[in-house]
PDB file of N, CA and C in Angstrom:
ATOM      1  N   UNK A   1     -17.242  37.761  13.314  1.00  0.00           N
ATOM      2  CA  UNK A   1     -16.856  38.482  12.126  1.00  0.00           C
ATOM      3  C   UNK A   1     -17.089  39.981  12.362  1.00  0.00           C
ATOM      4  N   UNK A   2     -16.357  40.690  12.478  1.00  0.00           N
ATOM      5  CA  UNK A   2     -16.306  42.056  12.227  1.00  0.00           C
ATOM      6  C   UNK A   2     -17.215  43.034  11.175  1.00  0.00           C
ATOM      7  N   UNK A   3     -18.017  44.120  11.544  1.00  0.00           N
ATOM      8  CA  UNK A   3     -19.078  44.401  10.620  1.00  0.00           C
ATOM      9  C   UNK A   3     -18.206  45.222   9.505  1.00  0.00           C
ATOM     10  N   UNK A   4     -19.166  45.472   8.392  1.00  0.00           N
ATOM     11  CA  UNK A   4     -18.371  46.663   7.207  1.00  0.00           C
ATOM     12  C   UNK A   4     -18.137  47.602   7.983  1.00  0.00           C
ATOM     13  N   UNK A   5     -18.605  48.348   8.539  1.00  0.00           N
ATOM     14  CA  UNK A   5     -18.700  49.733   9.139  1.00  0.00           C
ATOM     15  C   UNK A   5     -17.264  49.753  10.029  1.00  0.00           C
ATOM     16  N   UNK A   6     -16.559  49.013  10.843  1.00  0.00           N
ATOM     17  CA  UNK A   6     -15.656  48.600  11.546  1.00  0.00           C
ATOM     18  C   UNK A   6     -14.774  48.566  10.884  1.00  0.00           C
ATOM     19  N   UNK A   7     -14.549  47.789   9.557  1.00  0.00           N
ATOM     20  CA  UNK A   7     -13.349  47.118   8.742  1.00  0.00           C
ATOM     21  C   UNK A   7     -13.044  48.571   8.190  1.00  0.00           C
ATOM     22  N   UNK A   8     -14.415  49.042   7.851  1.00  0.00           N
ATOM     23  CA  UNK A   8     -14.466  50.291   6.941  1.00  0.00           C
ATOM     24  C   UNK A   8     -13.315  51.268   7.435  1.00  0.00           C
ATOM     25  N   UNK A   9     -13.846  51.603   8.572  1.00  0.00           N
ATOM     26  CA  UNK A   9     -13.319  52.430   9.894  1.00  0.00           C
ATOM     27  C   UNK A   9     -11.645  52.217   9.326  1.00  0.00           C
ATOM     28  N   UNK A  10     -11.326  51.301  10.248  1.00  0.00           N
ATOM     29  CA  UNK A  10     -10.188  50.668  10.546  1.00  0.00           C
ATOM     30  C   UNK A  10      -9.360  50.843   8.986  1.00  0.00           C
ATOM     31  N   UNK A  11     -10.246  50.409   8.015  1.00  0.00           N
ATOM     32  CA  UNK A  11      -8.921  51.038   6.384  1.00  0.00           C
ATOM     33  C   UNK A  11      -8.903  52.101   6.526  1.00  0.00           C
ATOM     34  N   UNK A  12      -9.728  53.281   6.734  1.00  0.00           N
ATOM     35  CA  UNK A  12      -9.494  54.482   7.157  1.00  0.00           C
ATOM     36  C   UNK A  12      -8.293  55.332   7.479  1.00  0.00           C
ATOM     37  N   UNK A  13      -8.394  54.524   8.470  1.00  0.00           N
ATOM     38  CA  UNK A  13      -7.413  54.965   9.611  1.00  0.00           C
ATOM     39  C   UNK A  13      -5.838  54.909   9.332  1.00  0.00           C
ATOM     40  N   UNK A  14      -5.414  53.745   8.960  1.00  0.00           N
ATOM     41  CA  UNK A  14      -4.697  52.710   8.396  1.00  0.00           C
ATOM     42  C   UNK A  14      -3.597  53.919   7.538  1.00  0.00           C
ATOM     43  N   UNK A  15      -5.113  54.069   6.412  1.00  0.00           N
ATOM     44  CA  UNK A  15      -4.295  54.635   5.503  1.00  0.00           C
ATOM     45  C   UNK A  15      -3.782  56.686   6.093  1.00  0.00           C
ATOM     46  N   UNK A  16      -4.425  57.024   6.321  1.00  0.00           N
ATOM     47  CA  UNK A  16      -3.750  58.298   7.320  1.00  0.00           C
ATOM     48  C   UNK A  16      -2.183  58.363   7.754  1.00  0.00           C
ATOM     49  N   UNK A  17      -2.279  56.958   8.639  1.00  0.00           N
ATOM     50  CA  UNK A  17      -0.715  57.040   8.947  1.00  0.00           C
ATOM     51  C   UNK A  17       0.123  56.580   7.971  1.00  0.00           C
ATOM     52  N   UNK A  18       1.140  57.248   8.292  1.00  0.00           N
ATOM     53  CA  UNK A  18       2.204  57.046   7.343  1.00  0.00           C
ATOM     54  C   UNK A  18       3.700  57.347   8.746  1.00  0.00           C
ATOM     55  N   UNK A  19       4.782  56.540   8.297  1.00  0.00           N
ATOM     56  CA  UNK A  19       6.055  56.481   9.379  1.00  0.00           C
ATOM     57  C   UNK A  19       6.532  57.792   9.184  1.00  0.00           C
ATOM     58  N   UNK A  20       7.257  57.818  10.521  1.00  0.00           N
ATOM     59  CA  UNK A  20       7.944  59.425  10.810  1.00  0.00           C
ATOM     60  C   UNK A  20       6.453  60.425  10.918  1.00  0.00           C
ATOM     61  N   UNK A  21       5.282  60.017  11.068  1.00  0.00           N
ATOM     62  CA  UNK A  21       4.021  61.093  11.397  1.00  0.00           C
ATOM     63  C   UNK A  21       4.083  61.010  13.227  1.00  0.00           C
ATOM     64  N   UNK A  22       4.154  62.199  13.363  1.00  0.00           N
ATOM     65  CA  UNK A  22       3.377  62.354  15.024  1.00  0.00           C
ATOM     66  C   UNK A  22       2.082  62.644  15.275  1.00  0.00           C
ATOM     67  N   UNK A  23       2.109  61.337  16.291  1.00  0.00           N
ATOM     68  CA  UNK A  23       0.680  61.652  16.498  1.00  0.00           C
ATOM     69  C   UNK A  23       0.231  61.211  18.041  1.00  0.00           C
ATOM     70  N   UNK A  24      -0.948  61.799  18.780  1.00  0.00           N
ATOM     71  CA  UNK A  24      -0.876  61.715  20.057  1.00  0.00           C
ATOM     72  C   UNK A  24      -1.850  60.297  20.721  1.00  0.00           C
ATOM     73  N   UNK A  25      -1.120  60.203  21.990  1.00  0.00           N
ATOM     74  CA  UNK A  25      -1.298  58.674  22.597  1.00  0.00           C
ATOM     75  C   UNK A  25      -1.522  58.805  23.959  1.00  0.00           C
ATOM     76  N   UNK A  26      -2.217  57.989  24.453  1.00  0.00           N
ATOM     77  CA  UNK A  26      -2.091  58.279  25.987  1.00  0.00           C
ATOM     78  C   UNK A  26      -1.858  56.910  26.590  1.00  0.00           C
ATOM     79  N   UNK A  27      -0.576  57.402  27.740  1.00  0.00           N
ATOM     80  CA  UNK A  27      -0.291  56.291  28.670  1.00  0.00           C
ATOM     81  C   UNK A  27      -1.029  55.462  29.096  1.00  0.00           C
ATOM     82  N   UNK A  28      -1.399  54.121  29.049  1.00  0.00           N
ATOM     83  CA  UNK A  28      -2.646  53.451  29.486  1.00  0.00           C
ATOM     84  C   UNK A  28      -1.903  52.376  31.011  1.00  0.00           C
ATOM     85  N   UNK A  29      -0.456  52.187  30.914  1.00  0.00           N
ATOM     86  CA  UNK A  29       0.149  51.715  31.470  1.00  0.00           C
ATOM     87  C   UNK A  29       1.729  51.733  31.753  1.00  0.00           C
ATOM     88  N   UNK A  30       2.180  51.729  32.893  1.00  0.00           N
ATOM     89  CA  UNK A  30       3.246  51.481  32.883  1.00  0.00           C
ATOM     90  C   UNK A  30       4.194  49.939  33.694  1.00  0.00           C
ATOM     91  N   UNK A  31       5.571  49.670  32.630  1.00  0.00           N
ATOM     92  CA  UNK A  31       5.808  48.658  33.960  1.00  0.00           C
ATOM     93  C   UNK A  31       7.065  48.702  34.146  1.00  0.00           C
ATOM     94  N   UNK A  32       8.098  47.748  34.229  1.00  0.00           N
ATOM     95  CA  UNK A  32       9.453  47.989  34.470  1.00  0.00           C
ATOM     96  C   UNK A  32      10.195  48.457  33.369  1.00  0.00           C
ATOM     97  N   UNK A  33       9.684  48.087  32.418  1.00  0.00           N
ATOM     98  CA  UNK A  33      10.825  48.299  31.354  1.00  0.00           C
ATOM     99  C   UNK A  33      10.097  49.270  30.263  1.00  0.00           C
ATOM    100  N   UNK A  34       8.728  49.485  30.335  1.00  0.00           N
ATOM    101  CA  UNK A  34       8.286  50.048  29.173  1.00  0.00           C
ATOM    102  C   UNK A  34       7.011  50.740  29.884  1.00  0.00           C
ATOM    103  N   UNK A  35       6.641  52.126  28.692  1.00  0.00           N
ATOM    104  CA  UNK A  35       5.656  52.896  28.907  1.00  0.00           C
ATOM    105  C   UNK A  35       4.195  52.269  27.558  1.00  0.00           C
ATOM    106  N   UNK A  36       3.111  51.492  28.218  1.00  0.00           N
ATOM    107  CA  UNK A  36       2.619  51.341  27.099  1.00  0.00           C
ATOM    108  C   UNK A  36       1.533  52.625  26.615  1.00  0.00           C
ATOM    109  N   UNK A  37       1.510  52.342  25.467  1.00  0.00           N
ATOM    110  CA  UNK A  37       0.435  53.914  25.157  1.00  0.00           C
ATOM    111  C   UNK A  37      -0.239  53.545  23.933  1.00  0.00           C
ATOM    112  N   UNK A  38      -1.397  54.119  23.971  1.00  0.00           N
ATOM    113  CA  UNK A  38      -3.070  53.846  22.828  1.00  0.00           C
ATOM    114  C   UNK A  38      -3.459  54.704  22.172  1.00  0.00           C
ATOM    115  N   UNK A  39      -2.919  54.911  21.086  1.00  0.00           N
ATOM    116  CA  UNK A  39      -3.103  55.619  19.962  1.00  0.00           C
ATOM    117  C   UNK A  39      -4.300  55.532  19.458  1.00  0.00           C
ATOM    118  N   UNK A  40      -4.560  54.743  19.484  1.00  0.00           N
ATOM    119  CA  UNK A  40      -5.735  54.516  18.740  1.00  0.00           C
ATOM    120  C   UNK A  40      -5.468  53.448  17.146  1.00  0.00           C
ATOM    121  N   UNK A  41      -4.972  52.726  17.876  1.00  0.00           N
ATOM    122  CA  UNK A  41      -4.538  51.693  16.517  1.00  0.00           C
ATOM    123  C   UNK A  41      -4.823  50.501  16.845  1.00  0.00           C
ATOM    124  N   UNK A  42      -4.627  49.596  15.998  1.00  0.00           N
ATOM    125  CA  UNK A  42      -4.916  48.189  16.062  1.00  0.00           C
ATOM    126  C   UNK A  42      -4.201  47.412  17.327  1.00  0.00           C
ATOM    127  N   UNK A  43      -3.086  47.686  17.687  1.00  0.00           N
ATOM    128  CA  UNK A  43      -2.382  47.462  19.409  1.00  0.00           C
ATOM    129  C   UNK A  43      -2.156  48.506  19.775  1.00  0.00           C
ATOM    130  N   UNK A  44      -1.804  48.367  21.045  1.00  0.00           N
ATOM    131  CA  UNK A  44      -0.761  49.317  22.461  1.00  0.00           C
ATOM    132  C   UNK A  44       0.529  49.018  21.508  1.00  0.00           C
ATOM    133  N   UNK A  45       1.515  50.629  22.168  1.00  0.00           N
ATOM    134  CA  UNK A  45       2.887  50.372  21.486  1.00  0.00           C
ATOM    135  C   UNK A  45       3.364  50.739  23.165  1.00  0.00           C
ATOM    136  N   UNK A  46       4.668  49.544  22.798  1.00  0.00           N
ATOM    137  CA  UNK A  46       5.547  49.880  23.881  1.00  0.00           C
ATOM    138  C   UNK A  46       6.522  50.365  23.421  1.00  0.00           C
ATOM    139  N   UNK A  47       7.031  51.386  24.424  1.00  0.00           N
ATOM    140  CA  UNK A  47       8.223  52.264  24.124  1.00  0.00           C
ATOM    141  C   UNK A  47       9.018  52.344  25.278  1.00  0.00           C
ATOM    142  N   UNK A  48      10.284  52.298  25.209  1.00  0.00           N
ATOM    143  CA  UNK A  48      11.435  51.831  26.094  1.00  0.00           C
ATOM    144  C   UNK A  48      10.870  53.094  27.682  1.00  0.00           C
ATOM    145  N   UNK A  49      11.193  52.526  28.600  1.00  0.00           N
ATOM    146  CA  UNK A  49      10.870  53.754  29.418  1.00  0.00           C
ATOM    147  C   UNK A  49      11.844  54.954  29.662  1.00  0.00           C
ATOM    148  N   UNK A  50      13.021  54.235  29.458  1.00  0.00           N
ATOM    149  CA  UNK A  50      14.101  55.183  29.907  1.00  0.00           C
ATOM    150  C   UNK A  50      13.550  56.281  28.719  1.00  0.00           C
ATOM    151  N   UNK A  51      13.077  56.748  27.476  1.00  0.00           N
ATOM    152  CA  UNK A  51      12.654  57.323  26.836  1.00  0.00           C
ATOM    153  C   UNK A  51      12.041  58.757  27.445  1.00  0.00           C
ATOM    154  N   UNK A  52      11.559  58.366  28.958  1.00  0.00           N
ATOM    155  CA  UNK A  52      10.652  59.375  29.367  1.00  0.00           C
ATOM    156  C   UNK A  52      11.376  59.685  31.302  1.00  0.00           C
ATOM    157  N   UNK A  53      12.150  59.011  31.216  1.00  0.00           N
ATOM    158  CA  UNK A  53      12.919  59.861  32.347  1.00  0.00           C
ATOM    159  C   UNK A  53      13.832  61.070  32.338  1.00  0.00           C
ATOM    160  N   UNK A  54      13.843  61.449  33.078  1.00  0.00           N
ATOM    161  CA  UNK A  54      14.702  62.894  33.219  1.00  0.00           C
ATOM    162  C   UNK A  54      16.093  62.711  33.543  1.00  0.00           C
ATOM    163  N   UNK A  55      17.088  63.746  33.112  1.00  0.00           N
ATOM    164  CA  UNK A  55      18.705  63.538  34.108  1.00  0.00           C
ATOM    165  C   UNK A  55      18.564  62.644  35.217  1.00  0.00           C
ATOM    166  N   UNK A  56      17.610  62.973  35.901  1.00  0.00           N
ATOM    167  CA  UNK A  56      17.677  62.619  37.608  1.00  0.00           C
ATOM    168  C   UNK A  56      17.236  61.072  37.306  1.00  0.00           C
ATOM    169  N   UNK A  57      17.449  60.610  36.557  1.00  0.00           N
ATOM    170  CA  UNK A  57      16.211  59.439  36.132  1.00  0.00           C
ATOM    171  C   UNK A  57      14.734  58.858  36.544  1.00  0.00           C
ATOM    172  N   UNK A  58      14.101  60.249  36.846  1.00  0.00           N
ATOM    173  CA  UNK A  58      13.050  60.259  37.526  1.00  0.00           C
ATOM    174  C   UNK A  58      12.096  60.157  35.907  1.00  0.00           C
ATOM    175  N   UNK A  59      10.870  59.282  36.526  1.00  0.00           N
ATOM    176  CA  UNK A  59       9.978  59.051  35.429  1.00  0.00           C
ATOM    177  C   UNK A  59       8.857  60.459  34.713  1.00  0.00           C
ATOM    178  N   UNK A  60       9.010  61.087  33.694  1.00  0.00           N
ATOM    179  CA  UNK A  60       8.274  61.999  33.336  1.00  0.00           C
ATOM    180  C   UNK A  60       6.889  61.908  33.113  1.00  0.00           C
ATOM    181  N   UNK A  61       6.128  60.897  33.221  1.00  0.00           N
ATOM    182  CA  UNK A  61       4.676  60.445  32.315  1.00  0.00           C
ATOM    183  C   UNK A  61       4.097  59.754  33.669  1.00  0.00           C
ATOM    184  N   UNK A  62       2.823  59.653  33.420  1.00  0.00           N
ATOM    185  CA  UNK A  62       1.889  59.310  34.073  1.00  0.00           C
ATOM    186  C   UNK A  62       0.484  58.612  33.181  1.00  0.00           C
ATOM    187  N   UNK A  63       0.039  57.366  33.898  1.00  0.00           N
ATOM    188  CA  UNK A  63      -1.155  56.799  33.753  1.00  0.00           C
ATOM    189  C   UNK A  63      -1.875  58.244  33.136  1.00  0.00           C
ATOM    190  N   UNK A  64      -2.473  57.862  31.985  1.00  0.00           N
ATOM    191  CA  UNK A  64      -3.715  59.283  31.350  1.00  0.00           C
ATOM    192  C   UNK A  64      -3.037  60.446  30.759  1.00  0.00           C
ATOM    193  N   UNK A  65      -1.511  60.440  31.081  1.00  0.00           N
ATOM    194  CA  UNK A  65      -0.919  61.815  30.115  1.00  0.00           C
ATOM    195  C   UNK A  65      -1.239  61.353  28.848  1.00  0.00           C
ATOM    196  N   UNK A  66      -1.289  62.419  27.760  1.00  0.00           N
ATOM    197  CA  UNK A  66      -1.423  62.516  26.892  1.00  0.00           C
ATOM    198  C   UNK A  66       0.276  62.751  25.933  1.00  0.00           C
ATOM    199  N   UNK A  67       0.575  62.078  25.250  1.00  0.00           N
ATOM    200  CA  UNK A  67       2.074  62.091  24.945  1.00  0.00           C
ATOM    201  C   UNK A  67       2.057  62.616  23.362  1.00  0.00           C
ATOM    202  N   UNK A  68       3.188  63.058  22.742  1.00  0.00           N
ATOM    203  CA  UNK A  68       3.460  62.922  21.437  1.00  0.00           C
ATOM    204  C   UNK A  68       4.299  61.588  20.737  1.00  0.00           C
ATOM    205  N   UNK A  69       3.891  60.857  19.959  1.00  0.00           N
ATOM    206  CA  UNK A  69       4.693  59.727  19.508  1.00  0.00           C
ATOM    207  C   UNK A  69       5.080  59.970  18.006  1.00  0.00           C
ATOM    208  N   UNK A  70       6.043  59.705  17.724  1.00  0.00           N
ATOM    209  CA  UNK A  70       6.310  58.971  16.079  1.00  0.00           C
ATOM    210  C   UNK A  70       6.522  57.760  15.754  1.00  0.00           C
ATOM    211  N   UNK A  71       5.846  57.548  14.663  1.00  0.00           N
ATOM    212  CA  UNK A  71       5.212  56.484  14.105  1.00  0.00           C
ATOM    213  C   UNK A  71       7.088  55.942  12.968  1.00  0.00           C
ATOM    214  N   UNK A  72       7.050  54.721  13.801  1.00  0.00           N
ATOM    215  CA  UNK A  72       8.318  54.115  13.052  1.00  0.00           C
ATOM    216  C   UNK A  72       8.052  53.056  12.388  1.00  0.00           C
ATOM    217  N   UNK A  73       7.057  52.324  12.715  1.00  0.00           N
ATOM    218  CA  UNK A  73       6.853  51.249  11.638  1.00  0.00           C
ATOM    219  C   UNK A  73       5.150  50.976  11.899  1.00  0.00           C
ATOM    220  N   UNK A  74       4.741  50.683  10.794  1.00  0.00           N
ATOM    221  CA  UNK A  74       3.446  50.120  10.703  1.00  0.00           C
ATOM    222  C   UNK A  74       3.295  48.771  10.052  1.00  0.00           C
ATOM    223  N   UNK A  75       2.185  48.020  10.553  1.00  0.00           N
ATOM    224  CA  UNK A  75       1.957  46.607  10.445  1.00  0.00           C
ATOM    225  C   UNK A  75       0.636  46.247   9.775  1.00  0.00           C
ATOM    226  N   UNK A  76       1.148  45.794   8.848  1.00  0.00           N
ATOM    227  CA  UNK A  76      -0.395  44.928   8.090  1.00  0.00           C
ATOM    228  C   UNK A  76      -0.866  44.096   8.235  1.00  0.00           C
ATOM    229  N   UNK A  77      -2.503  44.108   8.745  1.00  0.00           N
ATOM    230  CA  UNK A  77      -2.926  42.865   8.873  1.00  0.00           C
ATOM    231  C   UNK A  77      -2.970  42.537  10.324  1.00  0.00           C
TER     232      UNK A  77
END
Protein backbone atom coordinates (compact mmCIF):
# COMPACT_ATOMS: atom_id res chain seq x y z
CA UNK A 1 0.00 0.00 0.00
CA UNK A 2 1.35 3.24 -0.86
CA UNK A 3 1.96 5.84 2.08
CA UNK A 4 -0.24 9.35 2.44
CA UNK A 5 2.76 11.32 1.78
CA UNK A 6 3.22 9.52 -1.81
CA UNK A 7 -0.57 9.49 -2.82
CA UNK A 8 -0.38 13.03 -1.42
CA UNK A 9 2.56 13.84 -3.73
CA UNK A 10 1.26 12.20 -6.72
CA UNK A 11 -2.54 14.34 -6.45
CA UNK A 12 -0.28 17.11 -6.50
CA UNK A 13 1.23 16.68 -9.35
CA UNK A 14 -1.69 15.33 -11.24
CA UNK A 15 -3.47 18.30 -10.76
CA UNK A 16 -0.65 20.91 -12.24
CA UNK A 17 -0.89 19.32 -15.53
CA UNK A 18 -3.28 20.19 -17.67
CA UNK A 19 -3.20 19.11 -21.93
CA UNK A 20 -1.47 21.33 -24.46
CA UNK A 21 1.11 22.33 -21.17
CA UNK A 22 4.90 21.93 -21.97
CA UNK A 23 6.82 20.49 -19.92
CA UNK A 24 10.39 18.97 -19.75
CA UNK A 25 11.43 15.13 -19.99
CA UNK A 26 14.40 13.32 -20.43
CA UNK A 27 15.19 10.54 -22.88
CA UNK A 28 15.56 7.45 -20.73
CA UNK A 29 15.51 5.26 -23.88
CA UNK A 30 15.48 4.68 -27.24
CA UNK A 31 14.31 1.86 -29.76
CA UNK A 32 13.15 1.30 -33.27
CA UNK A 33 10.17 2.96 -33.47
CA UNK A 34 9.97 5.27 -30.48
CA UNK A 35 11.86 7.78 -28.20
CA UNK A 36 10.80 6.90 -24.59
CA UNK A 37 11.01 9.88 -22.09
CA UNK A 38 10.29 10.53 -18.00
CA UNK A 39 8.62 13.32 -17.10
CA UNK A 40 8.10 12.63 -14.12
CA UNK A 41 4.65 11.07 -14.19
CA UNK A 42 2.97 8.05 -13.37
CA UNK A 43 4.57 6.19 -16.85
CA UNK A 44 7.30 6.73 -19.61
CA UNK A 45 5.60 8.35 -22.75
CA UNK A 46 6.45 7.10 -26.04
CA UNK A 47 6.67 9.36 -28.82
CA UNK A 48 6.99 8.38 -32.47
CA UNK A 49 10.76 8.72 -33.30
CA UNK A 50 10.59 10.05 -36.61
CA UNK A 51 9.41 13.15 -34.36
CA UNK A 52 13.10 13.83 -33.58
CA UNK A 53 14.98 13.21 -36.79
CA UNK A 54 16.31 15.73 -39.03
CA UNK A 55 15.87 16.23 -43.13
CA UNK A 56 18.80 13.88 -43.34
CA UNK A 57 16.79 11.50 -41.17
CA UNK A 58 19.44 11.44 -38.80
CA UNK A 59 18.29 10.99 -35.08
CA UNK A 60 18.35 14.41 -33.01
CA UNK A 61 18.16 13.16 -29.17
CA UNK A 62 20.17 11.21 -27.10
CA UNK A 63 19.97 8.84 -23.93
CA UNK A 64 19.89 11.91 -20.91
CA UNK A 65 18.89 14.92 -23.30
CA UNK A 66 16.65 16.84 -21.75
CA UNK A 67 13.58 17.51 -24.27
CA UNK A 68 10.48 19.81 -24.38
CA UNK A 69 7.12 17.79 -24.56
CA UNK A 70 3.35 18.63 -24.77
CA UNK A 71 1.07 17.11 -22.83
CA UNK A 72 -1.90 15.61 -25.13
CA UNK A 73 -3.73 13.49 -23.01
CA UNK A 74 -3.75 12.60 -19.41
CA UNK A 75 -4.86 9.41 -17.62
CA UNK A 76 -6.68 8.69 -14.45
CA UNK A 77 -5.95 6.31 -12.19
Amino acid sequence: MESFAALFEESLSRQDMRMGEVISAEVVRLDHNFVIVNAGLKSEAFIPIEEFKNDNGELEVNVGDFISVAIESLENG
